[in-house]
N, C-alpha and C. Protein backbone atom coordinates (compact mmCIF):
# COMPACT_ATOMS: atom_id res chain seq x y z
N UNK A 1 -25.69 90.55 21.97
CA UNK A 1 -24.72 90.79 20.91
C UNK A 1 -25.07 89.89 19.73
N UNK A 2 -25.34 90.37 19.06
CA UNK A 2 -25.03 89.48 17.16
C UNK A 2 -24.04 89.30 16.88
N UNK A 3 -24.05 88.01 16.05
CA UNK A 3 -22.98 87.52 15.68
C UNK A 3 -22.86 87.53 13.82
N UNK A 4 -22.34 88.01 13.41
CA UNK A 4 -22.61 87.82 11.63
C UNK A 4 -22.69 86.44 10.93
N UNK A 5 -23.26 86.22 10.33
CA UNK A 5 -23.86 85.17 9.61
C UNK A 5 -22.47 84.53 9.29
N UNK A 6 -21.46 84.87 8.83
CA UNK A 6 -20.31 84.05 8.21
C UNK A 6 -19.86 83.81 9.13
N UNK A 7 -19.73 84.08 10.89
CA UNK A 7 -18.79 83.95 11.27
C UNK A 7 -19.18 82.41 11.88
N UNK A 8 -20.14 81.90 12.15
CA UNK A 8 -20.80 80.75 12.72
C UNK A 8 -19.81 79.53 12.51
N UNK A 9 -19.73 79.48 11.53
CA UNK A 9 -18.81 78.00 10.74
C UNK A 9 -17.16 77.66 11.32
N UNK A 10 -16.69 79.15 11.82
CA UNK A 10 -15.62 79.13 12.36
C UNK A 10 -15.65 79.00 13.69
N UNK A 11 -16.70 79.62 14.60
CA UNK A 11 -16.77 79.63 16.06
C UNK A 11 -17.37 78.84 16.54
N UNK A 12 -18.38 77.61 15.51
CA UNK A 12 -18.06 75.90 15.60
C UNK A 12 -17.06 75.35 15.98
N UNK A 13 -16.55 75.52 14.71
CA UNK A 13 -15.47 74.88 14.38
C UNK A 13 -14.55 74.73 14.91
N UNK A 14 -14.05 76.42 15.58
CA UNK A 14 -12.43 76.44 16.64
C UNK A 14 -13.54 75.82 18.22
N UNK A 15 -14.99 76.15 17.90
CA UNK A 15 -14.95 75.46 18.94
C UNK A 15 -15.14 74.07 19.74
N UNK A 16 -15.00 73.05 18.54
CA UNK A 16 -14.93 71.65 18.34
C UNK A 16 -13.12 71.30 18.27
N UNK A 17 -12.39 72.06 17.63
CA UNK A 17 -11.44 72.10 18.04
C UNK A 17 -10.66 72.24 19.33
N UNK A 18 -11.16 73.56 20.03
CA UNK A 18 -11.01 73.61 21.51
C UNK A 18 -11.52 73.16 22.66
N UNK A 19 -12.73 72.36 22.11
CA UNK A 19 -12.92 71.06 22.84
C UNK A 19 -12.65 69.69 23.03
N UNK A 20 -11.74 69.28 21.83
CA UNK A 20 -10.82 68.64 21.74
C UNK A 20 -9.85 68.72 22.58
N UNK A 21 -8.86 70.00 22.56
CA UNK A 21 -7.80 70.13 23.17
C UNK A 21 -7.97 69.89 24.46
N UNK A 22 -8.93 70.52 24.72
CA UNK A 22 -9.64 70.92 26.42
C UNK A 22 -9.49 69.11 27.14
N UNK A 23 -10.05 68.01 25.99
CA UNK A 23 -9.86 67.14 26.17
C UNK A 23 -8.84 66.15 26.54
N UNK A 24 -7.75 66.29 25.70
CA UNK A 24 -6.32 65.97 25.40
C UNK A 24 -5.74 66.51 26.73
N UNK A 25 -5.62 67.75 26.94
CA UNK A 25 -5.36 68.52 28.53
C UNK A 25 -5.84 67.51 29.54
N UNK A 26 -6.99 67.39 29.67
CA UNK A 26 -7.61 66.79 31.11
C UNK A 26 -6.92 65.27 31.01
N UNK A 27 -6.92 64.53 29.89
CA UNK A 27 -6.84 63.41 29.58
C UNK A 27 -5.16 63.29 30.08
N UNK A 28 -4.01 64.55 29.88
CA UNK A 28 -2.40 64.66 30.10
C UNK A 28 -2.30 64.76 31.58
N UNK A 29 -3.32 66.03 32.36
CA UNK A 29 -2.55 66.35 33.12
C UNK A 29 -3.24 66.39 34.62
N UNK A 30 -4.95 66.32 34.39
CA UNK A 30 -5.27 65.70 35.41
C UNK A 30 -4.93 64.26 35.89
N UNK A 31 -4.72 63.22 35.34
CA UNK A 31 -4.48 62.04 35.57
C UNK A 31 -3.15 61.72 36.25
N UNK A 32 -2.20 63.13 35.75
CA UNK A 32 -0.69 63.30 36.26
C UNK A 32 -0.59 64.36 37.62
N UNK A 33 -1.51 64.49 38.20
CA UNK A 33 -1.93 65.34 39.17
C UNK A 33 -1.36 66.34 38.59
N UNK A 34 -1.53 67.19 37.40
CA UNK A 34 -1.40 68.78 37.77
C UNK A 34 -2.24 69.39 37.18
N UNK A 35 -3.20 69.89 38.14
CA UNK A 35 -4.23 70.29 37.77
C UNK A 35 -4.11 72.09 37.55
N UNK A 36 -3.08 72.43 37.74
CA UNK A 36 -2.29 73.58 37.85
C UNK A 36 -2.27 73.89 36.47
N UNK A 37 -1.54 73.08 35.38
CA UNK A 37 -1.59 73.40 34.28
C UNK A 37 -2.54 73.50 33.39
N UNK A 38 -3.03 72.44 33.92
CA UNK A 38 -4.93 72.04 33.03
C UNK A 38 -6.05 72.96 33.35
N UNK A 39 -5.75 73.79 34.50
CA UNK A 39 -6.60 74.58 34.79
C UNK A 39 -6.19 76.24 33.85
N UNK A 40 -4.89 76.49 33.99
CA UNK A 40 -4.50 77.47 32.79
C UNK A 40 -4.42 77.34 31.16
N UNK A 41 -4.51 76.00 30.96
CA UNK A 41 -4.66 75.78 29.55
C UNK A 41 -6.18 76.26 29.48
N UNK A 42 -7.01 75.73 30.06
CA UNK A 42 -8.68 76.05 30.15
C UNK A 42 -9.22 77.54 30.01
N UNK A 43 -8.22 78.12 30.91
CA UNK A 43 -8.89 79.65 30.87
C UNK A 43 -8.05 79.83 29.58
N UNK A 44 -6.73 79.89 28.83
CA UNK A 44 -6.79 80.06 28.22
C UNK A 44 -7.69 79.74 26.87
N UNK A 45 -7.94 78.77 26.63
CA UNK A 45 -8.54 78.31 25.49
C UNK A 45 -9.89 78.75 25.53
N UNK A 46 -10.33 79.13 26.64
CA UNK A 46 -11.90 79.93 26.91
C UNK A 46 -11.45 81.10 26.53
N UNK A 47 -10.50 81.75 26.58
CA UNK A 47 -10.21 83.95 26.59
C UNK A 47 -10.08 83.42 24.79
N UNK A 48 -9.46 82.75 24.64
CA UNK A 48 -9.08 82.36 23.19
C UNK A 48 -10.35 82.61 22.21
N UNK A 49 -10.94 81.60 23.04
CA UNK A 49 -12.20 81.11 22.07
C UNK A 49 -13.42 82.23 21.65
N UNK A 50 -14.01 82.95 23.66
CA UNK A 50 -13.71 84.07 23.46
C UNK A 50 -13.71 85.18 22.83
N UNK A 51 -12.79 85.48 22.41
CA UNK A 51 -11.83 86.20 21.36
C UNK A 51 -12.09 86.14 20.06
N UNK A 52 -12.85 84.80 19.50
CA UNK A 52 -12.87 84.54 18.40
C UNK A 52 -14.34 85.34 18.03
N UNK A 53 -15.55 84.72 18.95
CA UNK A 53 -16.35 85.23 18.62
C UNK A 53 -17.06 86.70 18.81
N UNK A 54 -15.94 87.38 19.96
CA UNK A 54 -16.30 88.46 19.64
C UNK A 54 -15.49 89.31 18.14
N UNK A 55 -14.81 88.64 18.02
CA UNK A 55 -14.24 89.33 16.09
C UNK A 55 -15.34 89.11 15.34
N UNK A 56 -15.93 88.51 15.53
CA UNK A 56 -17.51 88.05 14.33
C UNK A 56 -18.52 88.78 14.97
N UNK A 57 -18.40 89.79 15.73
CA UNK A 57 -19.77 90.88 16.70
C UNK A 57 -20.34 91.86 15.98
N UNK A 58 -21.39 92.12 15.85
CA UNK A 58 -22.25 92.90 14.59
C UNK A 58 -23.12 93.98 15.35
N UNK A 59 -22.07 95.11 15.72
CA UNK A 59 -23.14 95.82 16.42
C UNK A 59 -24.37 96.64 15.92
N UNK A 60 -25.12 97.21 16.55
CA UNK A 60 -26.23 97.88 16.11
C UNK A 60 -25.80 99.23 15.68
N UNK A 61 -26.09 99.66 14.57
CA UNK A 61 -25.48 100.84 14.13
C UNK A 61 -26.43 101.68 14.28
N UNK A 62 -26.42 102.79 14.15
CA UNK A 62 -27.61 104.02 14.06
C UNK A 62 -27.21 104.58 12.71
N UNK A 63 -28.50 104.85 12.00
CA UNK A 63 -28.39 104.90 10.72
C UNK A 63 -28.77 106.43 10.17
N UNK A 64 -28.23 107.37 9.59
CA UNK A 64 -28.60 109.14 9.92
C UNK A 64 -28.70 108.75 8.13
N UNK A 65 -29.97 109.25 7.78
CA UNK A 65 -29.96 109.70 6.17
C UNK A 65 -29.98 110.93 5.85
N UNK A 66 -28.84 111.31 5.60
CA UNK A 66 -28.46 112.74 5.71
C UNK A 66 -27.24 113.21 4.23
N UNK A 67 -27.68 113.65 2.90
CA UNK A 67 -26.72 113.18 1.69
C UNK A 67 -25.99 113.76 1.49
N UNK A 68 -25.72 115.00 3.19
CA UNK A 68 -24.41 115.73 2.86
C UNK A 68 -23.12 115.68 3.87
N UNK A 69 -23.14 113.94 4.62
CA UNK A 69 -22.50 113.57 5.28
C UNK A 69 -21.91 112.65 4.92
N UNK A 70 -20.28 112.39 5.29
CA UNK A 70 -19.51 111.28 4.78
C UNK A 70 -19.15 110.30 6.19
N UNK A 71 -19.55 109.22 6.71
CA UNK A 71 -19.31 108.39 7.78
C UNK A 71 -17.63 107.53 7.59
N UNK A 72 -17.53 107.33 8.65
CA UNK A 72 -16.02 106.09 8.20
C UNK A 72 -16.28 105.06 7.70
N UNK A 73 -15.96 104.25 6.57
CA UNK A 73 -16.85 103.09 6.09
C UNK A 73 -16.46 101.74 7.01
N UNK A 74 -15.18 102.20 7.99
CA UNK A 74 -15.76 101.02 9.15
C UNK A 74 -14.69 101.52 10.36
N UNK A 75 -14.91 100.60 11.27
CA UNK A 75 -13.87 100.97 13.15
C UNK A 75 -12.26 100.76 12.76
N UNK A 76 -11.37 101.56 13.08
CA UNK A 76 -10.10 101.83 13.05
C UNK A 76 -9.64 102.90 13.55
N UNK A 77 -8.33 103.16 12.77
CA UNK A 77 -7.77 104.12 13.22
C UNK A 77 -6.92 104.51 11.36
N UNK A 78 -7.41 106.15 11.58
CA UNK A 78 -7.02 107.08 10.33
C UNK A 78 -5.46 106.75 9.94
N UNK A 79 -4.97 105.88 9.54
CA UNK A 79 -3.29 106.20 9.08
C UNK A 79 -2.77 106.39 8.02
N UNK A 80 -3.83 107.17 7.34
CA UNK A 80 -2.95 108.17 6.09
C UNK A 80 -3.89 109.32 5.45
N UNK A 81 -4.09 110.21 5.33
CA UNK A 81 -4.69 111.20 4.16
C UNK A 81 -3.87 111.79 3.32
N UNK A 82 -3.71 110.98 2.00
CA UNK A 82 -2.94 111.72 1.07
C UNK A 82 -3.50 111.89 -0.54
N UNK A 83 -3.00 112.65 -1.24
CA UNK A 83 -3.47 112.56 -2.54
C UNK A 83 -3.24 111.68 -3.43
N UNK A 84 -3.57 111.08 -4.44
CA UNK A 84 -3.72 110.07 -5.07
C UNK A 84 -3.71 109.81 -6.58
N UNK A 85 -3.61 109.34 -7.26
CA UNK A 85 -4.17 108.94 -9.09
C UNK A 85 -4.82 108.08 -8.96
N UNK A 86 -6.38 107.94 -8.84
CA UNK A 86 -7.29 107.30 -9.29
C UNK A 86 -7.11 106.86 -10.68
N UNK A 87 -6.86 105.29 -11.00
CA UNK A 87 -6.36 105.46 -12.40
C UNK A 87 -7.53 104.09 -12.73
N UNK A 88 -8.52 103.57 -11.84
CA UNK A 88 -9.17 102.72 -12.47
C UNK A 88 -10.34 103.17 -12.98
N UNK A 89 -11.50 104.19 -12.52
CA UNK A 89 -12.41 104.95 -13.11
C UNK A 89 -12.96 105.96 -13.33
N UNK A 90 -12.29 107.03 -12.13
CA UNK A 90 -12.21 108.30 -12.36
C UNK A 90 -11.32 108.99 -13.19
N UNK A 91 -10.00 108.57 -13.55
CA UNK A 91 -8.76 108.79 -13.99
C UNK A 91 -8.64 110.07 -13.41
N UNK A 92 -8.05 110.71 -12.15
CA UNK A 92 -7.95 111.76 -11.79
C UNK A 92 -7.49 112.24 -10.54
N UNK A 93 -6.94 113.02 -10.45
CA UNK A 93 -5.97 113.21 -8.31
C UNK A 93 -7.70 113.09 -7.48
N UNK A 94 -7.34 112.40 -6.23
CA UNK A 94 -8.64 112.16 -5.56
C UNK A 94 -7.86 111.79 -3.78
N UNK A 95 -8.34 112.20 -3.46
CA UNK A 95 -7.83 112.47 -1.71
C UNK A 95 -8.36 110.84 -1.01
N UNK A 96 -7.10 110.38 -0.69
CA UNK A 96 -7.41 108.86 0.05
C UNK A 96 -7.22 108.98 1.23
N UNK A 97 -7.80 108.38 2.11
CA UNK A 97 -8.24 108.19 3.67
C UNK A 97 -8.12 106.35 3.88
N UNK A 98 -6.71 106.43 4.40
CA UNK A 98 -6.63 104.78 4.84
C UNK A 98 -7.15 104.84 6.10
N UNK A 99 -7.82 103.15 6.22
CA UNK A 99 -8.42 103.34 7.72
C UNK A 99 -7.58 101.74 8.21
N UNK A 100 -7.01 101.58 9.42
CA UNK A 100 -6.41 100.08 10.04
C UNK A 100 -7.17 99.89 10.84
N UNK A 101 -7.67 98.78 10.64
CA UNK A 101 -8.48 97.86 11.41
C UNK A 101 -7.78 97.24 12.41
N UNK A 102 -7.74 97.30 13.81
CA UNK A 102 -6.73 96.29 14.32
C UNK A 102 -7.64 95.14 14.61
N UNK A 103 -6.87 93.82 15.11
CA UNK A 103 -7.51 92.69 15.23
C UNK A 103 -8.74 93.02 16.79
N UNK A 104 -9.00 94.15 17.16
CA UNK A 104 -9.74 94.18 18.18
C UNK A 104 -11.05 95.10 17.81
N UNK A 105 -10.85 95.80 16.34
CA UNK A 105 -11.74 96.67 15.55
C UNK A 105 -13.34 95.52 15.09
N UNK A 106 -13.95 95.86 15.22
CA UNK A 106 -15.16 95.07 13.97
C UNK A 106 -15.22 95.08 12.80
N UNK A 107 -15.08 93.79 12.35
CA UNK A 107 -14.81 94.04 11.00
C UNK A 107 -15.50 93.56 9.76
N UNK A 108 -16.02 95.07 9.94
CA UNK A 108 -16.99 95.29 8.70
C UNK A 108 -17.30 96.04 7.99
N UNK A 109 -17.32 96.56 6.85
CA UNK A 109 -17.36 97.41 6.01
C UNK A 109 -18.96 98.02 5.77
N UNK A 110 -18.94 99.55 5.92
CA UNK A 110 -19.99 100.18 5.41
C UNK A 110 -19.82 100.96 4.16
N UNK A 111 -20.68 101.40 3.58
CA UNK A 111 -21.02 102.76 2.38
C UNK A 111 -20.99 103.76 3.45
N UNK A 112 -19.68 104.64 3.11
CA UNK A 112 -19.73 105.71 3.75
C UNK A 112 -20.45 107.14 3.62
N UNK A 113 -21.44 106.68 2.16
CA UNK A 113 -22.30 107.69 1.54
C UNK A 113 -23.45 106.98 1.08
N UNK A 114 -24.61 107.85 0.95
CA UNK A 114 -25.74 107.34 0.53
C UNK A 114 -25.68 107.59 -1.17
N UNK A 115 -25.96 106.93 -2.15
CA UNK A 115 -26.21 107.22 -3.70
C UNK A 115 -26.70 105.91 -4.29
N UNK A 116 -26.07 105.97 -5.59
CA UNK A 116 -26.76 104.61 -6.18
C UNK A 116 -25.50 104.49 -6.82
N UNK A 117 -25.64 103.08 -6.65
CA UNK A 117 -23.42 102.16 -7.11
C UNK A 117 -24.07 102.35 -8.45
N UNK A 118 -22.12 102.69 -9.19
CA UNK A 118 -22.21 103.13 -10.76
C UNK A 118 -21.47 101.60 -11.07
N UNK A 119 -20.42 101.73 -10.27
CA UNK A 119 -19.40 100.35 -10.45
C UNK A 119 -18.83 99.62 -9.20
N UNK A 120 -18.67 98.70 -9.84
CA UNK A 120 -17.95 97.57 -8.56
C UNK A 120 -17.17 96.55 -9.37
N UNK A 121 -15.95 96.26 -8.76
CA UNK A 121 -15.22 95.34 -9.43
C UNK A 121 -14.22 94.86 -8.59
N UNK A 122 -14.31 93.50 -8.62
CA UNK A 122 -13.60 93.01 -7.61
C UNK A 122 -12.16 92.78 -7.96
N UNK A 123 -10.94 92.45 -7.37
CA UNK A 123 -9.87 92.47 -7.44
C UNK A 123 -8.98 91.30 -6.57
N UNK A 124 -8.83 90.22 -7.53
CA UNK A 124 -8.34 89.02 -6.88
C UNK A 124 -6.84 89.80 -6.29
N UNK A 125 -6.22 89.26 -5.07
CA UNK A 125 -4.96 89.67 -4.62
C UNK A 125 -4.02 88.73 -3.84
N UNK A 126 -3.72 88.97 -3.14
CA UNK A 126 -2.36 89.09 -2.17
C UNK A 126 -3.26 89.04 -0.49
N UNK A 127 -2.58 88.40 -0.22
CA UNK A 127 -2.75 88.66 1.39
C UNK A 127 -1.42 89.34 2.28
N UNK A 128 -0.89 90.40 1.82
CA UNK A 128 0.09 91.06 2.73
C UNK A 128 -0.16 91.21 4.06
N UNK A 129 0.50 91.92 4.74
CA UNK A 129 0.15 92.76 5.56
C UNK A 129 -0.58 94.04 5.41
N UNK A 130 -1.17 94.79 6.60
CA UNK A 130 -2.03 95.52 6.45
C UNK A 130 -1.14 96.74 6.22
N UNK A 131 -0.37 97.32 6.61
CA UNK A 131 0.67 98.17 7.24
C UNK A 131 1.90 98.44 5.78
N UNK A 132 1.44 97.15 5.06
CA UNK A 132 2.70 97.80 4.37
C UNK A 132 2.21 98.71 3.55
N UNK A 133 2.99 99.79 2.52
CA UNK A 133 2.24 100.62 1.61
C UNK A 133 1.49 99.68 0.52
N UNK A 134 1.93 99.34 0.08
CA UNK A 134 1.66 98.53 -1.40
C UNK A 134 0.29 97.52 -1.32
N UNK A 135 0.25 97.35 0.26
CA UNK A 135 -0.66 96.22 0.55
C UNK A 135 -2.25 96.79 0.25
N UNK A 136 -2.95 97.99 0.00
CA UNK A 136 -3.74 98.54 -0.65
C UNK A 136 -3.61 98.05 -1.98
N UNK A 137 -3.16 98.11 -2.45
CA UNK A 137 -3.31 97.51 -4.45
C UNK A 137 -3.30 96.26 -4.45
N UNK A 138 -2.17 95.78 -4.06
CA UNK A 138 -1.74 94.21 -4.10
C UNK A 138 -2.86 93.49 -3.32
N UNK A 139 -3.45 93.68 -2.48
CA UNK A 139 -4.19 93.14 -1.46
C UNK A 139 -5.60 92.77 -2.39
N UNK A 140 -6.00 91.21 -1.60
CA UNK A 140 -7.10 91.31 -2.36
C UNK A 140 -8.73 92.44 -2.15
N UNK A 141 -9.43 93.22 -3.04
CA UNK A 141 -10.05 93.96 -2.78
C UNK A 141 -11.35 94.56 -3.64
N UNK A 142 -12.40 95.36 -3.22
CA UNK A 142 -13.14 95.27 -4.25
C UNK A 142 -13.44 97.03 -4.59
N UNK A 143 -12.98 97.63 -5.62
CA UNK A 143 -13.97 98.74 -5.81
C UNK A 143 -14.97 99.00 -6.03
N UNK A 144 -15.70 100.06 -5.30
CA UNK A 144 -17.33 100.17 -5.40
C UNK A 144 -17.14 101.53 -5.79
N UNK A 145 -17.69 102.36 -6.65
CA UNK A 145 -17.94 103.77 -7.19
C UNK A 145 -19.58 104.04 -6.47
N UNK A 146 -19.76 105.04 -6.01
CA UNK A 146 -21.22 105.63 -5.44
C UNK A 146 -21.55 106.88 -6.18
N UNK A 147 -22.74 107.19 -6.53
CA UNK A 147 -22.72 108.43 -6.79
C UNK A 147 -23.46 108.98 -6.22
N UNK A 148 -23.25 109.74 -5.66
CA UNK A 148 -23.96 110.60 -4.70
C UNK A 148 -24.79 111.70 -5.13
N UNK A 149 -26.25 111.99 -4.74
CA UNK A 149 -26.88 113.27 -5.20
C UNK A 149 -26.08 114.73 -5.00
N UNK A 150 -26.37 115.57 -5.89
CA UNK A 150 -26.04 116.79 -5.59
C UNK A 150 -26.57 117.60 -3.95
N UNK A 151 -26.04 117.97 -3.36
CA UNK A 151 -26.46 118.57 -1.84
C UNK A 151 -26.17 120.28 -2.09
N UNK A 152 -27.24 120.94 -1.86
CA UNK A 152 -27.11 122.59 -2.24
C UNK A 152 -26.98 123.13 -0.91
């Protein structure tokens, strides 16, 4: 399994942290004979830890160059197709496809089309929730425009 380049610094990190704790534990509760608890803090903080680095997992994708196919631009689940006002560069109704990532999804973003980027512009935000409506705009985010060849 790969791990993505950004995620390294954190799965150090929580894991210098959770070796700490791991420490603090043995140091509380073996010494107090209960090895009962120190032994469940352990597995936890291992499923934990875990946990962390498989959220940073970079699987191998298979890659189809094909310019009259649209892919999901990443792992979720579909929770909305509705119509829209594109009002930052198309100015025009345009069909949106929300995708939710849950915390067990990979998370990473693809080009769900092959072309050549016209625009991109990033969009300082909000850290809402994922779920709420509004949290698409407000949220921090970046638009990318593609343009795609003509397919006959």
């Amino acid at each position: 399994m790969k791990i993505n380049k950004e995620g390294y610094r954190i799965i150090w990190g929580s894991g210098i942290i959770f070796l700490s704790c791991w420490l603090l534990f043995y140091y509380l509760f073996v010494n107090n004979r209960s090895t009962i608890i120190f032994q469940l803090c352990t597995v936890l903080l291992v499923v934990f830890w875990l946990y962390i680095i498989t959220f940073f997992r970079e699987p191998k994708r298979i890659r189809i160059s094909d310019p009259s196919l649209v892919f999901a631009p990443c792992d979720g689940r579909v929770v909305v197709i509705e119509k829209v006002m594109e009002d930052e560069y198309l100015h025009r109704e345009m069909l949106q496809i929300s995708v939710f990532m849950s915390l067990t999804n990979i998370h990473m973003n693809w080009y769900p089309v092959g072309g050549t980027i016209e625009y991109v512009k990033y969009h300082p935000g909000r850290y809402l929730v994922a779920w709420l409506p509004k949290a698409s705009k407000d949220n921090e985010h970046t638009t990318t425009v593609v343009r795609m060849q003509k397919v006959i």
